[in-house]
C-alpha atoms as a PDB file:
ATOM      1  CA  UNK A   1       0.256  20.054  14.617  1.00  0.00           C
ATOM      2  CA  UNK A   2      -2.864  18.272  13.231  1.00  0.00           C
ATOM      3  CA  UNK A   3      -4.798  15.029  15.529  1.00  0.00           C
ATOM      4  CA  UNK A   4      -5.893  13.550  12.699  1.00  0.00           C
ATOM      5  CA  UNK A   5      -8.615  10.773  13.391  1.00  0.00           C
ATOM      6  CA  UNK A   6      -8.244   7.916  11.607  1.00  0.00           C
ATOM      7  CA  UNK A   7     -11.158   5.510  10.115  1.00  0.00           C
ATOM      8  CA  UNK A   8     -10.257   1.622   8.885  1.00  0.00           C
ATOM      9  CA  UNK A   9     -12.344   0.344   6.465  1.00  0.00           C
ATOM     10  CA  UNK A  10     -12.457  -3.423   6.276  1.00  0.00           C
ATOM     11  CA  UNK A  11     -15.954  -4.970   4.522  1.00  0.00           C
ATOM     12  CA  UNK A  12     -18.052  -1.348   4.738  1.00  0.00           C
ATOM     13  CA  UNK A  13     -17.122  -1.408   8.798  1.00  0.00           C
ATOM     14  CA  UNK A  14     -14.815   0.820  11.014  1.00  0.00           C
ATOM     15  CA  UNK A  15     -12.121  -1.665  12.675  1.00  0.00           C
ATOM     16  CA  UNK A  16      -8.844  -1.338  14.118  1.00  0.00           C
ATOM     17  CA  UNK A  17      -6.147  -3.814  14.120  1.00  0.00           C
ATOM     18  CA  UNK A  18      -3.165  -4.552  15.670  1.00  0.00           C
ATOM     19  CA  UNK A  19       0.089  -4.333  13.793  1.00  0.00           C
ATOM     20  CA  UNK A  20      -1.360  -4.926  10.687  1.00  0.00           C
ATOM     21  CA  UNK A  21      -2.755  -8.005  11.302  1.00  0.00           C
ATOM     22  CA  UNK A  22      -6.401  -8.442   9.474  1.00  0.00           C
ATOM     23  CA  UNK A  23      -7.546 -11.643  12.038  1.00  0.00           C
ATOM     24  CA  UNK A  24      -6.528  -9.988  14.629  1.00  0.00           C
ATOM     25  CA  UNK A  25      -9.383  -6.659  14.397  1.00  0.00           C
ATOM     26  CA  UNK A  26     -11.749  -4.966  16.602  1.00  0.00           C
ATOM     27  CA  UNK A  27     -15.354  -3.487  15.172  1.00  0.00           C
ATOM     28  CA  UNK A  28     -16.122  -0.037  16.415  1.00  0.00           C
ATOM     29  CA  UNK A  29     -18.706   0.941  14.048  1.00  0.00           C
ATOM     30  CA  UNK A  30     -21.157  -0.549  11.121  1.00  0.00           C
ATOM     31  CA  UNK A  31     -21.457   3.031   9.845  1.00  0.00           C
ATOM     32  CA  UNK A  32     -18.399   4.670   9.568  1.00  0.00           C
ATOM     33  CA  UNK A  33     -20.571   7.924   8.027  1.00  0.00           C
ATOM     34  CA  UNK A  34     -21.943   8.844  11.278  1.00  0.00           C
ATOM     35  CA  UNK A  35     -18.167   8.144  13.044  1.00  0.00           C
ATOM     36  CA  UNK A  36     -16.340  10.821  10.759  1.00  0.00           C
ATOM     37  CA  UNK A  37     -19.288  12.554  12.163  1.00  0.00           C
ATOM     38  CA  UNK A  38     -18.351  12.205  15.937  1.00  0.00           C
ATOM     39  CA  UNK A  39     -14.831  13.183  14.534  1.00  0.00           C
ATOM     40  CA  UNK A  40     -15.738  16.158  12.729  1.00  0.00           C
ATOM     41  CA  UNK A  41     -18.196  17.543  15.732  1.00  0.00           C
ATOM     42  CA  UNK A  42     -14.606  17.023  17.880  1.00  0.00           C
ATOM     43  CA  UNK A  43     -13.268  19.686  16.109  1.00  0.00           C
ATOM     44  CA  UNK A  44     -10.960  17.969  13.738  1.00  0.00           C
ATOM     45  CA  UNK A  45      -9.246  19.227  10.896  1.00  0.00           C
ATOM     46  CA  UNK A  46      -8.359  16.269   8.644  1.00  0.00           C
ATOM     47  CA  UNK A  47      -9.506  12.452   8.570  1.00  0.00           C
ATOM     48  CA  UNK A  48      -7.512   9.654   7.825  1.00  0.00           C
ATOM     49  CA  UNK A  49      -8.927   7.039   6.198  1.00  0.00           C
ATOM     50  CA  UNK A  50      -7.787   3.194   5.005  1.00  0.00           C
ATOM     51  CA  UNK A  51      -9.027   0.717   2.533  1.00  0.00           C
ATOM     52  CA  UNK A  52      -7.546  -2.541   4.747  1.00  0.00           C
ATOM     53  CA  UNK A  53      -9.342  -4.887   2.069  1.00  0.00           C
ATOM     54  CA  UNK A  54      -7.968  -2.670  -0.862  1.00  0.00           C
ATOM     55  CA  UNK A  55      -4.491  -2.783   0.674  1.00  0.00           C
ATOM     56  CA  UNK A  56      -4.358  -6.432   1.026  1.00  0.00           C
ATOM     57  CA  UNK A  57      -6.080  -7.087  -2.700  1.00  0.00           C
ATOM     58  CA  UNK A  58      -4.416  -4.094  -4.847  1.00  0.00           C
ATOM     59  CA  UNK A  59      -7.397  -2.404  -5.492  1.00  0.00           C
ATOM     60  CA  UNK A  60     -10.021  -0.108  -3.593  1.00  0.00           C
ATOM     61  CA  UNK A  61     -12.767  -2.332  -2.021  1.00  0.00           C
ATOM     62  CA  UNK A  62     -14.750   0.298   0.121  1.00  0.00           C
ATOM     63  CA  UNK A  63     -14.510   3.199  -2.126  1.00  0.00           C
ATOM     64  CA  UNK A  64     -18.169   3.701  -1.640  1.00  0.00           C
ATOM     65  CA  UNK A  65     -17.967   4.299   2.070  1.00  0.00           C
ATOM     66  CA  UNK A  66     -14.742   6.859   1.372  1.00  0.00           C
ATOM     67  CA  UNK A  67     -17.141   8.771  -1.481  1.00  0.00           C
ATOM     68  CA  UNK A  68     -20.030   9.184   1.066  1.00  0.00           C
ATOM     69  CA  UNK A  69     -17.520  10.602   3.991  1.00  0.00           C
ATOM     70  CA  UNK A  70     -15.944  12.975   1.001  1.00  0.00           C
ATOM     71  CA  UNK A  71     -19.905  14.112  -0.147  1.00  0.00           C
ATOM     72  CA  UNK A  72     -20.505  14.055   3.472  1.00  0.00           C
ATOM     73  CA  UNK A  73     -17.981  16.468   4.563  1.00  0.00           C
ATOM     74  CA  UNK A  74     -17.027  18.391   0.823  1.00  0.00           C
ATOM     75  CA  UNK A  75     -15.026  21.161   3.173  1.00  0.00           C
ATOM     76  CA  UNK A  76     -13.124  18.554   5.159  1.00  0.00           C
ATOM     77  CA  UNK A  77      -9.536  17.666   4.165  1.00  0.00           C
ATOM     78  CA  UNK A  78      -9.629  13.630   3.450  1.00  0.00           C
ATOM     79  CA  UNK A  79      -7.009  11.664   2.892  1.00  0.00           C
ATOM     80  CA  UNK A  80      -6.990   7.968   1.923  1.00  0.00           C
ATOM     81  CA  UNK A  81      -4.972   4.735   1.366  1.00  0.00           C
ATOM     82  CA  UNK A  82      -5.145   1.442   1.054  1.00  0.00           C
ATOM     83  CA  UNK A  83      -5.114  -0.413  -2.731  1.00  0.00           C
ATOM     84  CA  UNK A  84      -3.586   2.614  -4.757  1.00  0.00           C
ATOM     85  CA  UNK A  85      -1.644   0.859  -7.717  1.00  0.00           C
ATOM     86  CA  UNK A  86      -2.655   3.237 -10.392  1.00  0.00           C
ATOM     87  CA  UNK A  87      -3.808   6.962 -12.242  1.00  0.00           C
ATOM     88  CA  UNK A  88      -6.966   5.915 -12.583  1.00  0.00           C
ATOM     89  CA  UNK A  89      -7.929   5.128  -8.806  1.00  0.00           C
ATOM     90  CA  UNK A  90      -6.070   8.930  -7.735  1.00  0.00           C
ATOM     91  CA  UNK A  91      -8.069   9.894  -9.851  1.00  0.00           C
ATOM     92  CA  UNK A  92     -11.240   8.438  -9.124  1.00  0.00           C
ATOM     93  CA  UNK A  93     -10.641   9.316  -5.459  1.00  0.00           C
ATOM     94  CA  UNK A  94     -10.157  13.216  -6.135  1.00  0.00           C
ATOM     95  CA  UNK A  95     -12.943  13.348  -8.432  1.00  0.00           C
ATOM     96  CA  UNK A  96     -14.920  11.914  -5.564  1.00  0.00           C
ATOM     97  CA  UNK A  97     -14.035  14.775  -2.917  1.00  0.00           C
ATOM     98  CA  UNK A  98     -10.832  12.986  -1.582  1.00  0.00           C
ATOM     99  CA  UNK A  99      -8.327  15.956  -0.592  1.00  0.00           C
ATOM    100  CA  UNK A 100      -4.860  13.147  -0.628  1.00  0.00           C
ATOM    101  CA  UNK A 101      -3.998  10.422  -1.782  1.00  0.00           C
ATOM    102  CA  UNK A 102      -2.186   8.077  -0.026  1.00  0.00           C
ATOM    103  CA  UNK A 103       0.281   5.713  -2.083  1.00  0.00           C
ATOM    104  CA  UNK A 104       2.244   2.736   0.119  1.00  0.00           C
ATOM    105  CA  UNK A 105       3.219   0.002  -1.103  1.00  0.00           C
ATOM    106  CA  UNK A 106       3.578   1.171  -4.948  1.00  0.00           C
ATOM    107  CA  UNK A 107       5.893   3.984  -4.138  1.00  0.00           C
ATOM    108  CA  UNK A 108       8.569   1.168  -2.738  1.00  0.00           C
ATOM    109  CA  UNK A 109       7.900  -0.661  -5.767  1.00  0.00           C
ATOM    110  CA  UNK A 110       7.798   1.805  -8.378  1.00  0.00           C
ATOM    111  CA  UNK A 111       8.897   4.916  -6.836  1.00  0.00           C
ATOM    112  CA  UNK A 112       8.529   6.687 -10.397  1.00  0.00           C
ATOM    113  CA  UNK A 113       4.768   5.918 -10.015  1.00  0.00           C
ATOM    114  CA  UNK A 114       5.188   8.867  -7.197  1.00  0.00           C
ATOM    115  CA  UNK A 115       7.049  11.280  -9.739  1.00  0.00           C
ATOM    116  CA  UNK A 116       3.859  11.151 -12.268  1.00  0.00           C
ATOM    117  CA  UNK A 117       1.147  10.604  -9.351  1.00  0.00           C
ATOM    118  CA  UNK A 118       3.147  14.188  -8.578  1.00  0.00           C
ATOM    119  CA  UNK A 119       2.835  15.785 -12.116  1.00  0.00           C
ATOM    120  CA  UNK A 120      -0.664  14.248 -12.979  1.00  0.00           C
ATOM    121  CA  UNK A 121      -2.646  15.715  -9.410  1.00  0.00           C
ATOM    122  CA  UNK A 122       0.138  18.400  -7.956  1.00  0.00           C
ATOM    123  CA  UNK A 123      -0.624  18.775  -4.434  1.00  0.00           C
ATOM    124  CA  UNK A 124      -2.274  15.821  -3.871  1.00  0.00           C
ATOM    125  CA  UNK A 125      -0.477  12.980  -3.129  1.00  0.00           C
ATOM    126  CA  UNK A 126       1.182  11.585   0.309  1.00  0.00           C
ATOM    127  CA  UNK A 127       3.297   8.835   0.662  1.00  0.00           C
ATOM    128  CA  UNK A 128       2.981   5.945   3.249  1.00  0.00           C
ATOM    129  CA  UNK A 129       5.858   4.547   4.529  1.00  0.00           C
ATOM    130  CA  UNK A 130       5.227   1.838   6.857  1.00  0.00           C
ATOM    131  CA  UNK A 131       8.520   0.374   8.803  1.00  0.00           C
ATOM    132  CA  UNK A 132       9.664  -2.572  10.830  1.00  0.00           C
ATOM    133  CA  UNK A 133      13.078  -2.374  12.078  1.00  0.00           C
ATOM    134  CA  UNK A 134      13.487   0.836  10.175  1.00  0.00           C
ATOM    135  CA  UNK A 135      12.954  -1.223   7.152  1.00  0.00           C
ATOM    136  CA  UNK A 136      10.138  -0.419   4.723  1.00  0.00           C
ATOM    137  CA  UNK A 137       6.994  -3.201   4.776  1.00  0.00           C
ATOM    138  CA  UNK A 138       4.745  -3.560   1.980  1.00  0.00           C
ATOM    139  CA  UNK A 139       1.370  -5.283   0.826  1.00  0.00           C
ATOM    140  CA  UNK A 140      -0.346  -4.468   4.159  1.00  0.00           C
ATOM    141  CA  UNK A 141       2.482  -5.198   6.145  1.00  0.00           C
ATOM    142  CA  UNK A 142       2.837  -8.747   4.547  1.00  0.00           C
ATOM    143  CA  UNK A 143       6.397  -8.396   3.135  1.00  0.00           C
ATOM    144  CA  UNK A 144       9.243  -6.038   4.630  1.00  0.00           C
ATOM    145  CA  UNK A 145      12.037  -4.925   2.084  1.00  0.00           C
ATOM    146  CA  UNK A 146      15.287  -4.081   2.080  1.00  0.00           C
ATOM    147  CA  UNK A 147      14.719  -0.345   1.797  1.00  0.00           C
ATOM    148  CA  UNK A 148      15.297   1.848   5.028  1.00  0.00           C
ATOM    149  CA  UNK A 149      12.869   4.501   5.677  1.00  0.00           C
ATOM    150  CA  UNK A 150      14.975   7.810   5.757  1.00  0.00           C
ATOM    151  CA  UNK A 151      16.541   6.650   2.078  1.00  0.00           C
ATOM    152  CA  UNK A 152      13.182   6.237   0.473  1.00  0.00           C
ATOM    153  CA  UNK A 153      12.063   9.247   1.771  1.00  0.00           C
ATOM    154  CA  UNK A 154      14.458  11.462   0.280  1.00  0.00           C
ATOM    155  CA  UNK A 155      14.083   9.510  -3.070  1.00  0.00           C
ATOM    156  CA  UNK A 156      10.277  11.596  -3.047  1.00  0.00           C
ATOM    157  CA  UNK A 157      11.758  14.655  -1.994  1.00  0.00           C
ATOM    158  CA  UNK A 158      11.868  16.597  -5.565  1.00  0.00           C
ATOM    159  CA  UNK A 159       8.511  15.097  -6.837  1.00  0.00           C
ATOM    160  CA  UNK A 160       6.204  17.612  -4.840  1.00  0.00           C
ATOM    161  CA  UNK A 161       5.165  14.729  -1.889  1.00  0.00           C
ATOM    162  CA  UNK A 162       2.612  16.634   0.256  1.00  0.00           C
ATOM    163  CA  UNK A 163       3.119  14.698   3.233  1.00  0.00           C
ATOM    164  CA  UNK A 164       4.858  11.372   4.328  1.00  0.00           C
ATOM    165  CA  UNK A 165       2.959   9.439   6.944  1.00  0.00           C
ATOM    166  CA  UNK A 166       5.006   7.171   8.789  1.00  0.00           C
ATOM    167  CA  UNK A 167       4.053   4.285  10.822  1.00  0.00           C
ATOM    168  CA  UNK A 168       6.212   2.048  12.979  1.00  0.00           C
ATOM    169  CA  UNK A 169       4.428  -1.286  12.709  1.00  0.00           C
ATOM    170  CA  UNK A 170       5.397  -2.275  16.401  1.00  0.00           C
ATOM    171  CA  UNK A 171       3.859   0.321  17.681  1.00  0.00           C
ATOM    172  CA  UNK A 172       0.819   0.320  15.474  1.00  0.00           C
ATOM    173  CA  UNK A 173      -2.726  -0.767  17.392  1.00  0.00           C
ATOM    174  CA  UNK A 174      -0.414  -1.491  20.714  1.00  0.00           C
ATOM    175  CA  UNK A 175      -0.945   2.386  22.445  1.00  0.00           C
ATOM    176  CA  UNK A 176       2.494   1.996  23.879  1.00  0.00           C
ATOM    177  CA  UNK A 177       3.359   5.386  22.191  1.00  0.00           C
ATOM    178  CA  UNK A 178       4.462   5.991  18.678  1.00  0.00           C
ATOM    179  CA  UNK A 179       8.081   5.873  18.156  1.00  0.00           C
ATOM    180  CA  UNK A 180       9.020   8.931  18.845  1.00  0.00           C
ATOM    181  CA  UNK A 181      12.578   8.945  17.992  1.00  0.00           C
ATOM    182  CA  UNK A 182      12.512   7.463  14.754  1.00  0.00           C
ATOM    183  CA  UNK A 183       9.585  10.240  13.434  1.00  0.00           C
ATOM    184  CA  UNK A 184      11.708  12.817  14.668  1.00  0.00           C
ATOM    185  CA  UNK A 185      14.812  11.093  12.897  1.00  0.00           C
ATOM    186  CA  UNK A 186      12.666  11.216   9.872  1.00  0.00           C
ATOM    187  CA  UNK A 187      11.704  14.646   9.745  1.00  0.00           C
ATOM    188  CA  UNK A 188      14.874  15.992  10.309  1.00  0.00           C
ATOM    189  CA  UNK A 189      16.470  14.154   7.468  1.00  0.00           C
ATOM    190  CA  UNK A 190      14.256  14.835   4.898  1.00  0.00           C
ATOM    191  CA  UNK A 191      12.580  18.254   3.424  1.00  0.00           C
ATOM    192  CA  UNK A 192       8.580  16.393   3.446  1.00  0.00           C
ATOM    193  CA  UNK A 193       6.389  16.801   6.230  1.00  0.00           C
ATOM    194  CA  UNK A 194       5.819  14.020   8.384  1.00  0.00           C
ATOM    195  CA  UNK A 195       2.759  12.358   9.758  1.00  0.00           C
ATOM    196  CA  UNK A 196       2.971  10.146  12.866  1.00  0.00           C
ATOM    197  CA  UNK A 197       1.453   7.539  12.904  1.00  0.00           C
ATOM    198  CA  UNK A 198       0.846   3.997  15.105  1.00  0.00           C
ATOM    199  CA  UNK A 199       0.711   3.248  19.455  1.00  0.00           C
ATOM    200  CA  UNK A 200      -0.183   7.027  19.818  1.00  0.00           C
ATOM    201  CA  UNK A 201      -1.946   5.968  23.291  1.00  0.00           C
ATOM    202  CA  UNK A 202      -3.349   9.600  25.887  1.00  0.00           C
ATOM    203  CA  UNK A 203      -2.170  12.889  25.639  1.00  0.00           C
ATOM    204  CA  UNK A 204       1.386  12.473  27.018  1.00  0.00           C
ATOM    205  CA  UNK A 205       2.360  11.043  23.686  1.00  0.00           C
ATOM    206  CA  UNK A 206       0.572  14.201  21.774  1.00  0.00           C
ATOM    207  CA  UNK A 207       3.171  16.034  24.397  1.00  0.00           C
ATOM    208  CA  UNK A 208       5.712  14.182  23.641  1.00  0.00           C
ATOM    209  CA  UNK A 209       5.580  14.967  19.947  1.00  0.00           C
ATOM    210  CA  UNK A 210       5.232  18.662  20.677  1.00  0.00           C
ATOM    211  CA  UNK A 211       8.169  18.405  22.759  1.00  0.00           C
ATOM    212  CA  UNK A 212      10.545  16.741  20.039  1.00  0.00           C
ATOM    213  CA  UNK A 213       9.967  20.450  18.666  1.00  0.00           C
ATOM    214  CA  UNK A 214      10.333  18.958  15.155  1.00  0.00           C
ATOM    215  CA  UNK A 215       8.853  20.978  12.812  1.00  0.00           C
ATOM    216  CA  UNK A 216       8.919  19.003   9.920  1.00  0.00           C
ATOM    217  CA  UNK A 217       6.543  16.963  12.238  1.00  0.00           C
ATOM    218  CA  UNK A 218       3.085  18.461  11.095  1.00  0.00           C
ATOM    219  CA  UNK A 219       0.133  16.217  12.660  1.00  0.00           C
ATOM    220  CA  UNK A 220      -0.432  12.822  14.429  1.00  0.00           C
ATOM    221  CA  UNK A 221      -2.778   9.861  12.834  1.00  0.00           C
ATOM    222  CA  UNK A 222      -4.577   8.051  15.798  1.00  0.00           C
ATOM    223  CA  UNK A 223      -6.987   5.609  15.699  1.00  0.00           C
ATOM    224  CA  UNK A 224      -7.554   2.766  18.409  1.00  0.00           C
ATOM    225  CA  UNK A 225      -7.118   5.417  21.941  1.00  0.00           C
ATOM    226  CA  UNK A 226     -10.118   7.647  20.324  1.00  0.00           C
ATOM    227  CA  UNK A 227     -12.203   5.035  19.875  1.00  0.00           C
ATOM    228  CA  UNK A 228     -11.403   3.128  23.817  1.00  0.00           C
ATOM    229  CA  UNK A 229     -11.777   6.671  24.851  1.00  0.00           C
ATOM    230  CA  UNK A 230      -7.797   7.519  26.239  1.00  0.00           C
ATOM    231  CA  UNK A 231      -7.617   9.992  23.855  1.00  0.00           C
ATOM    232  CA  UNK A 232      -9.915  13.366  23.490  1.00  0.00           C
ATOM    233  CA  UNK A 233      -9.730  14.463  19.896  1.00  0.00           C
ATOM    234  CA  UNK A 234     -10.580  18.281  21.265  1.00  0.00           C
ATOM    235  CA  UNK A 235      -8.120  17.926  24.115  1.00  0.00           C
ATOM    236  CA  UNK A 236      -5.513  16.762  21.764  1.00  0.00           C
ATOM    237  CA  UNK A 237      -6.384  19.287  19.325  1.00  0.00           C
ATOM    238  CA  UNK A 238      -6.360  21.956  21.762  1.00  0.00           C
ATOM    239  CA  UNK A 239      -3.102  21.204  23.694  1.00  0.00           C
ATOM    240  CA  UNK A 240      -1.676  20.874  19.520  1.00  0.00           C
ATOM    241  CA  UNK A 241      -2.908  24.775  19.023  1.00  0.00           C
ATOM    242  CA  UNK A 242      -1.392  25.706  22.178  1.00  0.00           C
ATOM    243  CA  UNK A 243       2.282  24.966  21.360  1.00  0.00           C
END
């Protein structure tokens, strides 16, 4: 299983938020450049990056800070979301260095946007699926549908999704653990490897995910317990390689 450090973007700095909420964010860096550095010196094996501004306005906003992590580190798997709507942005992203591409709030829309995203850059693109109450949110968390989780997912299943990365918004920014039963739900239902994602707090929940011995299950996002400091990336990473 992959730790997979995770860097919000929101106006050119590195923030976290809690459950989604854009007033409600805390600054950890001006220069998220030199913190995929501390990330990447950790040992890890994949970032996780998110345009917040692009995922509130449709459309990337600090694509220049995701291009100068992807020059950066041009061996490093990337993958990014936030603002995805169309061909052309994919696009522009893998041309940049970007490794995945993550689409959210367009594949609940227009889930045929994930069939050609699928044909047009094979290999290349993750889905997001962010829930509350096991129902799917969109717009940065703004609106929740009437879509569960586990039935979108297997709508993706025979386009070629990479990855789906699944985030419980309760849990999301809270470190109260991520919820472990409903990832575990998820990746036993469906054929897609699953990212967890949200409230992923020390190592006990890394543990815990190793001990749902899921494995469709194939890394863990975490953002706000790296950057307080109750999460090691290198521990996390380690205790991962040793299950």
């Amino acid at each position: 299983m992959l730790i997979i450090p995770a860097i919000d973007l929101k106006d050119g700095a590195c923030v976290r938020l809690r459950q989604g909420r854009m007033e409600d964010s805390t600054v950890f860096s001006q220069d998220p450049v030199s913190m995929a550095e501390k990330w990447v010196e950790a040992g890890c094996r994949r970032l996780h990056l998110v345009d917040l501004n692009g995922a509130f306005e449709g459309e990337p906003v600090n694509g220049e800070v995701v291009t100068a992590i992807a020059k950066r580190y041009p061996n490093l798997p990337i993958q990014i979301g936030g603002g995805i709507r169309s061909l052309e942005t994919i696009e522009h992203y893998i041309r940049a260095g970007v490794s995945y591409v993550i689409i959210g709030t367009k594949a609940v829309k227009e889930p045929e946007f994930v069939t050609q995203a699928c044909k047009a850059f094979a290999g290349k693109i993750i889905v997001g699926l962010d829930a509350k109450d096991g129902f799917v949110a969109t717009d940065g968390w703004a609106q929740v549908s009437d879509m569960q989780v586990v039935d979108l997912a297997k709508r993706f299943e025979n386009d070629g999704v990479s990855a789906i990365v699944y985030t419980d918004i309760a849990k999301d920014g809270m470190m109260q653990g991520c919820n472990l039963e409903a990832t575990a739900a998820l990746a036993r239902a469906t054929r897609i490897p699953v990212i967890a994602s949200g409230g992923i707090h020390n190592l006990g929940d890394i543990q815990k995910l190793l001990d749902a011995k899921e494995p469709g299950i194939m890394g863990a996002i975490t953002g706000r317990a790296i950057y307080e400091g109750t999460l090691d990336v290198a521990q996390a990473q380690q205790l991962c390689d040793a299950n």
